[in-house]
PDB file of N, CA and C in Angstrom:
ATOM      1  N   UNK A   1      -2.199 -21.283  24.598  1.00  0.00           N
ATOM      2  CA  UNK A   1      -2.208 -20.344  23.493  1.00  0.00           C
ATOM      3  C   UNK A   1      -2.067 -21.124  22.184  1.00  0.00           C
ATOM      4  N   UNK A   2      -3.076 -20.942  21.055  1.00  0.00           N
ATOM      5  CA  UNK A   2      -2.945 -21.732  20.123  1.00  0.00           C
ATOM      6  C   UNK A   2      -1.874 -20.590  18.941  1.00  0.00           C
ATOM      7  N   UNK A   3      -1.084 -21.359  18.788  1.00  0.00           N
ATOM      8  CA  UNK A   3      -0.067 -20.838  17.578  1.00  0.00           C
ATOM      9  C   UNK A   3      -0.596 -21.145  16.001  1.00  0.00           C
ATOM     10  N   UNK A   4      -0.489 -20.239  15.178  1.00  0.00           N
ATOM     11  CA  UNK A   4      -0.087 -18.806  15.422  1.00  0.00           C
ATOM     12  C   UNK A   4      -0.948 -17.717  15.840  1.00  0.00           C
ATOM     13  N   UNK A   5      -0.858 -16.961  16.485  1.00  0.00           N
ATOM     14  CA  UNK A   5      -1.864 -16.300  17.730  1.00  0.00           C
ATOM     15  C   UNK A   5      -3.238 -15.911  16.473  1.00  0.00           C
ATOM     16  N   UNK A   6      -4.333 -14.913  17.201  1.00  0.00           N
ATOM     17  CA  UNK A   6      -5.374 -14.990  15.925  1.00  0.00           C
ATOM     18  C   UNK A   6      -4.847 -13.351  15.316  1.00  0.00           C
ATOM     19  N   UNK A   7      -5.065 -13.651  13.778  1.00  0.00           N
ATOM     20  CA  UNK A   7      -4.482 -12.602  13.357  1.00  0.00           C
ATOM     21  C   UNK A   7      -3.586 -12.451  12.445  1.00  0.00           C
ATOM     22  N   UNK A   8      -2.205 -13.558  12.470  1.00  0.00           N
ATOM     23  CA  UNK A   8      -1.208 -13.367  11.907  1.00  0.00           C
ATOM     24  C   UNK A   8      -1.599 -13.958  10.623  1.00  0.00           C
ATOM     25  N   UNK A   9      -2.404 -14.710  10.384  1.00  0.00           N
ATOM     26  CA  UNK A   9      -2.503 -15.190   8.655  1.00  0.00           C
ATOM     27  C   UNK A   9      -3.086 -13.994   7.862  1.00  0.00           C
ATOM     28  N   UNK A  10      -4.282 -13.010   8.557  1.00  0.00           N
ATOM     29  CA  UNK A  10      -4.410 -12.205   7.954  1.00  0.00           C
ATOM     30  C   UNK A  10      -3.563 -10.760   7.869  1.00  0.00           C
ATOM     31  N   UNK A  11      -2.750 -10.814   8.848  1.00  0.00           N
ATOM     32  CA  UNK A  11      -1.526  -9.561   8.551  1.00  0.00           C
ATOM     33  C   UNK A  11      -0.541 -10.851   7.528  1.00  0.00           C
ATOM     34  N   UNK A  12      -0.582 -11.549   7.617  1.00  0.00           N
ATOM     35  CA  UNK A  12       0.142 -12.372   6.243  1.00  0.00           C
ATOM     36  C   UNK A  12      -0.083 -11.829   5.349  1.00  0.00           C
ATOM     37  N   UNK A  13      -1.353 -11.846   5.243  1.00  0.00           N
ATOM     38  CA  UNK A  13      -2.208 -11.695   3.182  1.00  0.00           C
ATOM     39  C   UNK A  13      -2.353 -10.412   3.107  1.00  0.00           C
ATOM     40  N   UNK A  14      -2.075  -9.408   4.485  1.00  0.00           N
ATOM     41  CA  UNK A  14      -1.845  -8.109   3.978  1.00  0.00           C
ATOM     42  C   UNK A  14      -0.358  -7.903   3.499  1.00  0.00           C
ATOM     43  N   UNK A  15       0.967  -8.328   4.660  1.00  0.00           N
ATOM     44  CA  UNK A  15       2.069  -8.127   3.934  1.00  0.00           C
ATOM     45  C   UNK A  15       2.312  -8.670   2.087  1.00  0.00           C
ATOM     46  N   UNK A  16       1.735  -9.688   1.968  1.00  0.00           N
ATOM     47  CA  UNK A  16       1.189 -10.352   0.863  1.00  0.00           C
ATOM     48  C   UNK A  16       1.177  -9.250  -0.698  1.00  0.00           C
ATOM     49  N   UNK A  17       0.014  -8.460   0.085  1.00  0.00           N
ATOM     50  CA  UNK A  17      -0.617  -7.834  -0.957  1.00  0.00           C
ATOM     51  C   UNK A  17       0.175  -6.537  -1.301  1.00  0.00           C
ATOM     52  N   UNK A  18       0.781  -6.154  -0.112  1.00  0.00           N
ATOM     53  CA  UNK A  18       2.407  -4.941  -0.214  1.00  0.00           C
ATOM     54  C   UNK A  18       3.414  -5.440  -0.907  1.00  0.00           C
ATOM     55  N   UNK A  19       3.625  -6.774  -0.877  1.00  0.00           N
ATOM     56  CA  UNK A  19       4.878  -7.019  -1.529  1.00  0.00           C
ATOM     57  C   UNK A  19       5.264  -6.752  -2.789  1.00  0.00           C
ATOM     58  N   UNK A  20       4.961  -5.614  -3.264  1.00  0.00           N
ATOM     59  CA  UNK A  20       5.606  -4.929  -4.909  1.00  0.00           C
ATOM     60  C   UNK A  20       5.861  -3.695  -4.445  1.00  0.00           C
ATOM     61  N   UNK A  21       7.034  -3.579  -5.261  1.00  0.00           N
ATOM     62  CA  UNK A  21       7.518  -2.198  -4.774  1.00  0.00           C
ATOM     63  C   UNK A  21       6.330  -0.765  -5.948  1.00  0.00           C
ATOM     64  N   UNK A  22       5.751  -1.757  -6.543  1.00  0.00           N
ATOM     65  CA  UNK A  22       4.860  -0.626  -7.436  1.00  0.00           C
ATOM     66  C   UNK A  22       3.974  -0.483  -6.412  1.00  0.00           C
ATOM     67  N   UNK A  23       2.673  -1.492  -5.452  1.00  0.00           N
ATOM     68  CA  UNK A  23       1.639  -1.177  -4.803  1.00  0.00           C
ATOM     69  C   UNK A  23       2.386  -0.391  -3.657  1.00  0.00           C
ATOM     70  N   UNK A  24       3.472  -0.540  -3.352  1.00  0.00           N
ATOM     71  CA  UNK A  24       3.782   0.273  -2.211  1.00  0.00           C
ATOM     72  C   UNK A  24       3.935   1.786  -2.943  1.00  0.00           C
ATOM     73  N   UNK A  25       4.267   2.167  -3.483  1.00  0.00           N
ATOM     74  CA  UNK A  25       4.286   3.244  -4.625  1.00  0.00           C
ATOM     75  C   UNK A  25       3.257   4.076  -4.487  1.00  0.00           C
ATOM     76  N   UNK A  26       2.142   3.069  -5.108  1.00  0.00           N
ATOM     77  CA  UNK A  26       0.616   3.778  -4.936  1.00  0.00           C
ATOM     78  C   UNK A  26      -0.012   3.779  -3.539  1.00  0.00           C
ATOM     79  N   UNK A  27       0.427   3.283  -2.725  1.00  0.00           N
ATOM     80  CA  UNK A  27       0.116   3.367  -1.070  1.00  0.00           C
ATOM     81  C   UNK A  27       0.751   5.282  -0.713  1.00  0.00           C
ATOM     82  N   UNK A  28       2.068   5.166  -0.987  1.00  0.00           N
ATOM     83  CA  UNK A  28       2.611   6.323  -1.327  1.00  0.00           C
ATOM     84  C   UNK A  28       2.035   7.046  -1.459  1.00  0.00           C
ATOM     85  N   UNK A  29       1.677   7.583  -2.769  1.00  0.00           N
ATOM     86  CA  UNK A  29       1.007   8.513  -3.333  1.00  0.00           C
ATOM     87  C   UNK A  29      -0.373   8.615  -2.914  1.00  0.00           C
ATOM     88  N   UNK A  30      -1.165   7.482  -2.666  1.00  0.00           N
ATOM     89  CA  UNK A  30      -2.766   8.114  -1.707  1.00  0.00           C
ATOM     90  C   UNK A  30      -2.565   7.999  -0.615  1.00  0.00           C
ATOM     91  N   UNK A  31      -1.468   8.171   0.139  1.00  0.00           N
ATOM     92  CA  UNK A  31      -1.714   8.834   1.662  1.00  0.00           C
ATOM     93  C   UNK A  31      -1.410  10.046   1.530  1.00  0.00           C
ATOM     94  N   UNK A  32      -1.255  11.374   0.022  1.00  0.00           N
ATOM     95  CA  UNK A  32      -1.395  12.585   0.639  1.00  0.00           C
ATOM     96  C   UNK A  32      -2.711  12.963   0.081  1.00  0.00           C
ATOM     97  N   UNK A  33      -3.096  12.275  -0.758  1.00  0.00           N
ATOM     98  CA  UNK A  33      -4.699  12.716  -0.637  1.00  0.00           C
ATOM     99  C   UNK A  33      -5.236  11.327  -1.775  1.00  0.00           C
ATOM    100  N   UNK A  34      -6.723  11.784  -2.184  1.00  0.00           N
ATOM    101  CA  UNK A  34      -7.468  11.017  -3.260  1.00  0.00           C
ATOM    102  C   UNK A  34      -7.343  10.925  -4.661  1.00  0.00           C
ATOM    103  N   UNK A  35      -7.028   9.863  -5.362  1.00  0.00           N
ATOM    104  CA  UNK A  35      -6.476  10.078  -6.960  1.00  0.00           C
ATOM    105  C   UNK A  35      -6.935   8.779  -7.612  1.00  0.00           C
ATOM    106  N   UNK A  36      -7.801   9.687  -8.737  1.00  0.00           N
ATOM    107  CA  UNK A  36      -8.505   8.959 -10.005  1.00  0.00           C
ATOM    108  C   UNK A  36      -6.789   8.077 -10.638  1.00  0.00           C
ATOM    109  N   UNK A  37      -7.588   7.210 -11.187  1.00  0.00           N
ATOM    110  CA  UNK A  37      -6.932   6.400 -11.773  1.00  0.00           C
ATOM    111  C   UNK A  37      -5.431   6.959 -13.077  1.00  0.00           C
ATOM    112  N   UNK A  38      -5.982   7.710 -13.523  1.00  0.00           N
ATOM    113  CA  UNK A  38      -5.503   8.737 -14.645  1.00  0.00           C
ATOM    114  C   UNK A  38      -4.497   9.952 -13.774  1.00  0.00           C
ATOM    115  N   UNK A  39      -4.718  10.009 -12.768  1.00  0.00           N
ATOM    116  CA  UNK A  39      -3.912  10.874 -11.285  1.00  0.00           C
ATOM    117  C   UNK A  39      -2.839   9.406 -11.432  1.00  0.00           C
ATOM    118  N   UNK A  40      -2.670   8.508 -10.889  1.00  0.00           N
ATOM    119  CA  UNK A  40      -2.287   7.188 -10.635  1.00  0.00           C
ATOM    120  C   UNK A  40      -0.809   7.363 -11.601  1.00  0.00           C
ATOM    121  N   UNK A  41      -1.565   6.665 -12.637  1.00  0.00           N
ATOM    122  CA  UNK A  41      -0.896   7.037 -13.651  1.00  0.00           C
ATOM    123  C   UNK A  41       0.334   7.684 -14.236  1.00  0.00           C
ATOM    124  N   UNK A  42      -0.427   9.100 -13.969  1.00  0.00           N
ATOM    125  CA  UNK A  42       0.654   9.975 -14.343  1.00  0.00           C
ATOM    126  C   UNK A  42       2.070  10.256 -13.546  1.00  0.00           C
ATOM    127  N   UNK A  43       1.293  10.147 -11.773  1.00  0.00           N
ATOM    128  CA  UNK A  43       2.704  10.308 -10.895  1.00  0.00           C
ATOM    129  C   UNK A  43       3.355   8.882 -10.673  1.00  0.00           C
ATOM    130  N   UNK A  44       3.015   8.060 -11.349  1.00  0.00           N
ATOM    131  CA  UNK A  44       3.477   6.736 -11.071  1.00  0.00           C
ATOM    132  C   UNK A  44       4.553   6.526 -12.267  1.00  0.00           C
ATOM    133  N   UNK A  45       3.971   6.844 -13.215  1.00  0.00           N
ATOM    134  CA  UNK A  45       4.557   6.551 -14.252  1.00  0.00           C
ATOM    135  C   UNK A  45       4.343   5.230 -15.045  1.00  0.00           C
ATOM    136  N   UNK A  46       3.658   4.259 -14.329  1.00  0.00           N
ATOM    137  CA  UNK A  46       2.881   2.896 -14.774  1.00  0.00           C
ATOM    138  C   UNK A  46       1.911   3.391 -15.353  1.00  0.00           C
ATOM    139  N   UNK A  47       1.645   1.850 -16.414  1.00  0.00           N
ATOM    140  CA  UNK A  47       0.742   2.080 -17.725  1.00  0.00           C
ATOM    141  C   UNK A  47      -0.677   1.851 -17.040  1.00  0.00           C
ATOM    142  N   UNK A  48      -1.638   2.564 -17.266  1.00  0.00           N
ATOM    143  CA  UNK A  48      -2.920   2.142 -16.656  1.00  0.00           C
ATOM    144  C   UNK A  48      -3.339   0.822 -16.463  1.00  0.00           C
ATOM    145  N   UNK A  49      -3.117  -0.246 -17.535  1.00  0.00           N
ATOM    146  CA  UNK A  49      -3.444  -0.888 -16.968  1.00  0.00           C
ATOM    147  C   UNK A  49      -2.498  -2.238 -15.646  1.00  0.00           C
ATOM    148  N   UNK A  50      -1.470  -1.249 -15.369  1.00  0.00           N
ATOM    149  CA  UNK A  50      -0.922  -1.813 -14.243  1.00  0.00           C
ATOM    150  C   UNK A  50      -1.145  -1.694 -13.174  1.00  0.00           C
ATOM    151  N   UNK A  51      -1.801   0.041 -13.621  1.00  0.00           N
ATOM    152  CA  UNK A  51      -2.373   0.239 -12.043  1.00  0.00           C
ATOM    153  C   UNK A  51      -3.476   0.054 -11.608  1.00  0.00           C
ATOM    154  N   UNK A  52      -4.369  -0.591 -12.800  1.00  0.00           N
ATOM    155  CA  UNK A  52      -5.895  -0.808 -12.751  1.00  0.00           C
ATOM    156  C   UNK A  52      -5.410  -2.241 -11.745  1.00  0.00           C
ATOM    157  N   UNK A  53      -4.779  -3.278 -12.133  1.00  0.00           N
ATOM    158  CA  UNK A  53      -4.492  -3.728 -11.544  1.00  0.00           C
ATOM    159  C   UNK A  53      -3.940  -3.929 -10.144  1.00  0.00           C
ATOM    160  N   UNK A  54      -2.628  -3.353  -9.922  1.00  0.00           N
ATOM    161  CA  UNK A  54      -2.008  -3.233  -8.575  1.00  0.00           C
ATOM    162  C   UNK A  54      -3.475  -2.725  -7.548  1.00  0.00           C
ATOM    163  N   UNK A  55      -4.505  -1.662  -7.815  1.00  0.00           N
ATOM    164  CA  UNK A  55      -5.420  -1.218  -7.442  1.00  0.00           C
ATOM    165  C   UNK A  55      -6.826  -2.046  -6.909  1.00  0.00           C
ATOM    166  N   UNK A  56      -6.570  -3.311  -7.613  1.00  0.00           N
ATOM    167  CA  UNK A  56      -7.636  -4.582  -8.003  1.00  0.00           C
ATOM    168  C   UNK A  56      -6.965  -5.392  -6.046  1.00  0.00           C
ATOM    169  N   UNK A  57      -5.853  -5.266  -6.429  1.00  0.00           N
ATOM    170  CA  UNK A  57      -5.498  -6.247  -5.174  1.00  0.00           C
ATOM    171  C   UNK A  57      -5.181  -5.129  -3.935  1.00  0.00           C
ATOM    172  N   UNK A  58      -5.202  -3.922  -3.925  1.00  0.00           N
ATOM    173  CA  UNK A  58      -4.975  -3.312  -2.895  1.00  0.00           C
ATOM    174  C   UNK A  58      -6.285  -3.196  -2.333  1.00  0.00           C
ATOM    175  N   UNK A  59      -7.312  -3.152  -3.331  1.00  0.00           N
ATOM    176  CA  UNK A  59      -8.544  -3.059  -2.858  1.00  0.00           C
ATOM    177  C   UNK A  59      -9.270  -4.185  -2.397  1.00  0.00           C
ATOM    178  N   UNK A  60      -8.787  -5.578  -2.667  1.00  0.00           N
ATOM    179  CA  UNK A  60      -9.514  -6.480  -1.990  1.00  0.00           C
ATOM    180  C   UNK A  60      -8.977  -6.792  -1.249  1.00  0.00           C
ATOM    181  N   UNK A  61      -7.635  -6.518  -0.973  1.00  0.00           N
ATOM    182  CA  UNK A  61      -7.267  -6.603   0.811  1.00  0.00           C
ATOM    183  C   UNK A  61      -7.481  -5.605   1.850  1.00  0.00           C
ATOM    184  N   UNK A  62      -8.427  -4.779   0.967  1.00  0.00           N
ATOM    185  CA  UNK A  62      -8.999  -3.784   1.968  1.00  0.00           C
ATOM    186  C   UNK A  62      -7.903  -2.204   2.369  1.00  0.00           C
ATOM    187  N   UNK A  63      -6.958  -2.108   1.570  1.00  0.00           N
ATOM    188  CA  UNK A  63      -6.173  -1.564   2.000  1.00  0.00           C
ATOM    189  C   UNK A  63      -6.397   0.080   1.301  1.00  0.00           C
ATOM    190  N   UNK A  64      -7.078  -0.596   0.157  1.00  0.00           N
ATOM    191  CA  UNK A  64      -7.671   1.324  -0.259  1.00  0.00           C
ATOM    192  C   UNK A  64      -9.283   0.938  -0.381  1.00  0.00           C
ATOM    193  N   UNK A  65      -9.569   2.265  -0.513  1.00  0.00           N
ATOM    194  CA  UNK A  65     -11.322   2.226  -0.868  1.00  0.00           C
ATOM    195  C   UNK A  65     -11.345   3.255  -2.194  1.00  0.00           C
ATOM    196  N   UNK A  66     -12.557   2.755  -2.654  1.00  0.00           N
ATOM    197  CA  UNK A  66     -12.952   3.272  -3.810  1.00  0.00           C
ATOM    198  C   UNK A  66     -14.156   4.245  -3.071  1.00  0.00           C
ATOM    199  N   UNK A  67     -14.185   5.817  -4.140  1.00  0.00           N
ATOM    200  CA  UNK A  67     -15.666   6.929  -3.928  1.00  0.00           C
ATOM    201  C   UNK A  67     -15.673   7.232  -5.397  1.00  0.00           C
ATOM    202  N   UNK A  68     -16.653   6.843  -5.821  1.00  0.00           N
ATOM    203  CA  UNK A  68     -17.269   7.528  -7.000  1.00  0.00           C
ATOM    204  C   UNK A  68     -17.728   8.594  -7.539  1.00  0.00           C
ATOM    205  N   UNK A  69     -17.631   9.579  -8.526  1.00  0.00           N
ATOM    206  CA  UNK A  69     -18.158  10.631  -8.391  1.00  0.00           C
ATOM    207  C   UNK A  69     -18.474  10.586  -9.821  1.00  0.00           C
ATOM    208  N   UNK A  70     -19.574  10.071 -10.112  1.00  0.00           N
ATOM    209  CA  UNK A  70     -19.736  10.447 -11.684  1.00  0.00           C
ATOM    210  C   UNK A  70     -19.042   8.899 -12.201  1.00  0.00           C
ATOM    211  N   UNK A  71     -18.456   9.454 -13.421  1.00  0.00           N
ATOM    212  CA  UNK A  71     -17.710   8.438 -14.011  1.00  0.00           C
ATOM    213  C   UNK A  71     -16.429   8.065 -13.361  1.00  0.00           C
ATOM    214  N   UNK A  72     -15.902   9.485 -12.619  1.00  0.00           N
ATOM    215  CA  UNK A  72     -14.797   9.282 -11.675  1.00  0.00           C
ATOM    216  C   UNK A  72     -14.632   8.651 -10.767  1.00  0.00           C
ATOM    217  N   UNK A  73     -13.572   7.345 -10.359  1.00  0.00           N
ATOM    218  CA  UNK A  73     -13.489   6.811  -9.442  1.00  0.00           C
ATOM    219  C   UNK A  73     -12.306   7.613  -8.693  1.00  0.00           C
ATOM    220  N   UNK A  74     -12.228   7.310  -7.441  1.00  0.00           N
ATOM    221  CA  UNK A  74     -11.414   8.449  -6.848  1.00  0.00           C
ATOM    222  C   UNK A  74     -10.916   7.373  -5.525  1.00  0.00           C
ATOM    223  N   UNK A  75      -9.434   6.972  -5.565  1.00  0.00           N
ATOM    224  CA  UNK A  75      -8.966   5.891  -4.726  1.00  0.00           C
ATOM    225  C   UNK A  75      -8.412   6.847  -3.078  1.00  0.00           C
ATOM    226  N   UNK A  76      -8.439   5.817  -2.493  1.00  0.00           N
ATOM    227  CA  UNK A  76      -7.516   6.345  -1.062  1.00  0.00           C
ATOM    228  C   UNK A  76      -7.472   5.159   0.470  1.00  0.00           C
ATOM    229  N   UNK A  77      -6.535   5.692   0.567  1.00  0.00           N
ATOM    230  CA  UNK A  77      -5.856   4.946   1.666  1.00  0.00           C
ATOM    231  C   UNK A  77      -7.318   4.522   2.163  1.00  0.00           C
ATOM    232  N   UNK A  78      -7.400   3.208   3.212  1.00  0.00           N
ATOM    233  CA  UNK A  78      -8.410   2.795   3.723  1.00  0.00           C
ATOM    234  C   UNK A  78      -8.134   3.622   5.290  1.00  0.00           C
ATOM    235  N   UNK A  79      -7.056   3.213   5.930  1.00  0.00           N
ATOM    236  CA  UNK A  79      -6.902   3.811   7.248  1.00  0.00           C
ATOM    237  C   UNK A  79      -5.578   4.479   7.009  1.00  0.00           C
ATOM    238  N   UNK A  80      -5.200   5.249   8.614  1.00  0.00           N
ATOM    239  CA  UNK A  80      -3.778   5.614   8.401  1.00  0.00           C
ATOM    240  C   UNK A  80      -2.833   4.073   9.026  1.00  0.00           C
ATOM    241  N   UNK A  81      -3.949   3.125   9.215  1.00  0.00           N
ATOM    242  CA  UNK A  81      -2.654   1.950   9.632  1.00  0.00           C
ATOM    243  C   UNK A  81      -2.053   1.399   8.744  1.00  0.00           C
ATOM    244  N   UNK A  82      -2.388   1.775   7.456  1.00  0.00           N
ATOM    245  CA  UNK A  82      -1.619   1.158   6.350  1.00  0.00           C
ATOM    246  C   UNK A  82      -0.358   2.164   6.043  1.00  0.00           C
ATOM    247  N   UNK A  83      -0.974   3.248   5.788  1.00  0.00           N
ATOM    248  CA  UNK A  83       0.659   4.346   5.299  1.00  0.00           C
ATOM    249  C   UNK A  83       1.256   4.026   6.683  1.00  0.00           C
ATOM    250  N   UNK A  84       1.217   3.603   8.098  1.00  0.00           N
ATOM    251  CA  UNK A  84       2.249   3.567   9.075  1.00  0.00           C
ATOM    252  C   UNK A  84       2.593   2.112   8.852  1.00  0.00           C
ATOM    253  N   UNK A  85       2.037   1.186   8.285  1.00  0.00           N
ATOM    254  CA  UNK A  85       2.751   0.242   8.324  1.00  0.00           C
ATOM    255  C   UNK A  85       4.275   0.270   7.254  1.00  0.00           C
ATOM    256  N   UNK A  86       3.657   0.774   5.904  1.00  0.00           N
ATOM    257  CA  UNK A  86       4.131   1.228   4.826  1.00  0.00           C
ATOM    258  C   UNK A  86       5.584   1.886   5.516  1.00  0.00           C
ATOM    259  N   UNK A  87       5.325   3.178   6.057  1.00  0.00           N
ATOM    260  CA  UNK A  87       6.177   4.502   6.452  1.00  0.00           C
ATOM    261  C   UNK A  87       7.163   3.363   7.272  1.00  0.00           C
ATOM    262  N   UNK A  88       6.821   2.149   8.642  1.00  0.00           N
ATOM    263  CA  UNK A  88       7.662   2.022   9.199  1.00  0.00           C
ATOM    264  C   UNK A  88       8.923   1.111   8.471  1.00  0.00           C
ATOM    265  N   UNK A  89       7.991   0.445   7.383  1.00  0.00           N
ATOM    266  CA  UNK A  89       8.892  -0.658   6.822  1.00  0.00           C
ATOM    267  C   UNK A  89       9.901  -0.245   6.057  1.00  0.00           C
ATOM    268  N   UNK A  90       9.237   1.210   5.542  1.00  0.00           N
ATOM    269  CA  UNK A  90      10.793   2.118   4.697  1.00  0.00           C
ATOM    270  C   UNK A  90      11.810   2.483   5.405  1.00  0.00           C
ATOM    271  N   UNK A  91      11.304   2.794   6.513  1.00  0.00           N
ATOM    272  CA  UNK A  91      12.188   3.768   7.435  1.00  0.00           C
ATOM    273  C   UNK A  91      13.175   2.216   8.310  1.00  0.00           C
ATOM    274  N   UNK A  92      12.349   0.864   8.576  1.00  0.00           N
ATOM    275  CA  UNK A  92      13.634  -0.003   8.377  1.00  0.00           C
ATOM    276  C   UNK A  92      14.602  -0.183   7.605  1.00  0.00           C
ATOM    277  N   UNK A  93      14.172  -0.459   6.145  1.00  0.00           N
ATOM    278  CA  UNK A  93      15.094  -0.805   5.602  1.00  0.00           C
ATOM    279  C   UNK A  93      16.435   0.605   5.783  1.00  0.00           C
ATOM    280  N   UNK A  94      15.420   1.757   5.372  1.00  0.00           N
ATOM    281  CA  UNK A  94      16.581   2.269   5.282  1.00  0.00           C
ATOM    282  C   UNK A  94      17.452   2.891   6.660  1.00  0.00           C
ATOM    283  N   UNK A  95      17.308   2.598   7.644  1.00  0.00           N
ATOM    284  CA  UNK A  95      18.209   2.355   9.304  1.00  0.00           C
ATOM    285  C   UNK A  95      19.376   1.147   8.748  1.00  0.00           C
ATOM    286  N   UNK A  96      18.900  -0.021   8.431  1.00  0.00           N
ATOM    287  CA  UNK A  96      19.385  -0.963   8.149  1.00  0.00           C
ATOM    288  C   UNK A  96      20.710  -0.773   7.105  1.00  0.00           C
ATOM    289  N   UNK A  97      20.210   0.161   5.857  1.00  0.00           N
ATOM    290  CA  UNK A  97      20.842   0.194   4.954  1.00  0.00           C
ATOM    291  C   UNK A  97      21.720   1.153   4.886  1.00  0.00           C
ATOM    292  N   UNK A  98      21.430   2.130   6.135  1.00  0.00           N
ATOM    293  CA  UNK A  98      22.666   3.226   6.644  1.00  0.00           C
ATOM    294  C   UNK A  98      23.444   3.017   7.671  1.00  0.00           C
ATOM    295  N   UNK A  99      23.411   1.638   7.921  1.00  0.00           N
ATOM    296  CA  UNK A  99      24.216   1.468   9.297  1.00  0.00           C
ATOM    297  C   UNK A  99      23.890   1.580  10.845  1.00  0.00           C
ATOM    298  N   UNK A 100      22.734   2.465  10.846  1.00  0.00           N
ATOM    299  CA  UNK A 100      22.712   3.431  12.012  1.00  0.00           C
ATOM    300  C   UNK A 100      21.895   2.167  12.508  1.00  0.00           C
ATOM    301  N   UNK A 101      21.580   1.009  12.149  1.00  0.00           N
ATOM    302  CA  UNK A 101      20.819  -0.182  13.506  1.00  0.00           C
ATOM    303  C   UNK A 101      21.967  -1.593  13.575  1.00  0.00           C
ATOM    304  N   UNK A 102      22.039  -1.132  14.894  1.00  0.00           N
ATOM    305  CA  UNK A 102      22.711  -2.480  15.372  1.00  0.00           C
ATOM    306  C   UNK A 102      22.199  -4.047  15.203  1.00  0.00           C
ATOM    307  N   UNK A 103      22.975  -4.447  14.363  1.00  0.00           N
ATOM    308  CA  UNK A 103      22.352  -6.124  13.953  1.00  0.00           C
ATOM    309  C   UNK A 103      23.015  -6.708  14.820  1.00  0.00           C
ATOM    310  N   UNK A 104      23.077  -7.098  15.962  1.00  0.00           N
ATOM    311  CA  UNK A 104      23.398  -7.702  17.012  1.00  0.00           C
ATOM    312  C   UNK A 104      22.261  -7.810  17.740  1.00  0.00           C
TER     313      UNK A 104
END
């Protein structure tokens, strides 16, 4: 078996591309549905062009897709394996951070 098995560099450069608590934010918010940039924005509370950004790298790790409609771009989750990766890593910390997982 050649180490590290095939795979793990690119779940690397995905954990990679999660690591802000803002892109996880916007992972958030388009797994309950599709949202223009200006949608983004507003429930985020980041300045557009942060999220033009954060959006720049979620999208070239493949993790959202872009649909166009007009002038409207309209973002969203790529699969649901991302909001479960997302969903499980919250739901660690916070086991962790309530006690309720045995660190042993």
């Amino acid at each position: 078996m050649t180490y590290p098995p095939a795979g793990f560099e690119q779940a690397a450069d995905l954990f990679k591309a999660l690591s802000s608590p803002s892109r996880l934010g916007l992972i958030g918010l388009l797994a309950s549905r599709k949202m223009s940039v200006s949608e983004l924005v507003e429930e985020s509370g980041l300045s557009q062009p942060l999220v033009s950004q954060h959006l720049r790298v979620l999208r070239s790790s493949g993790l959202v897709t872009v649909e166009r409609d007009g002038r409207i771009a309209r973002y969203e989750v790529a699969d649901t394996h991302v909001t479960h990766v997302v969903d499980d890593a919250v739901a660690h910390v916070r086991e962790h951070a309530d006690g309720s997982v045995d660190a042993g």
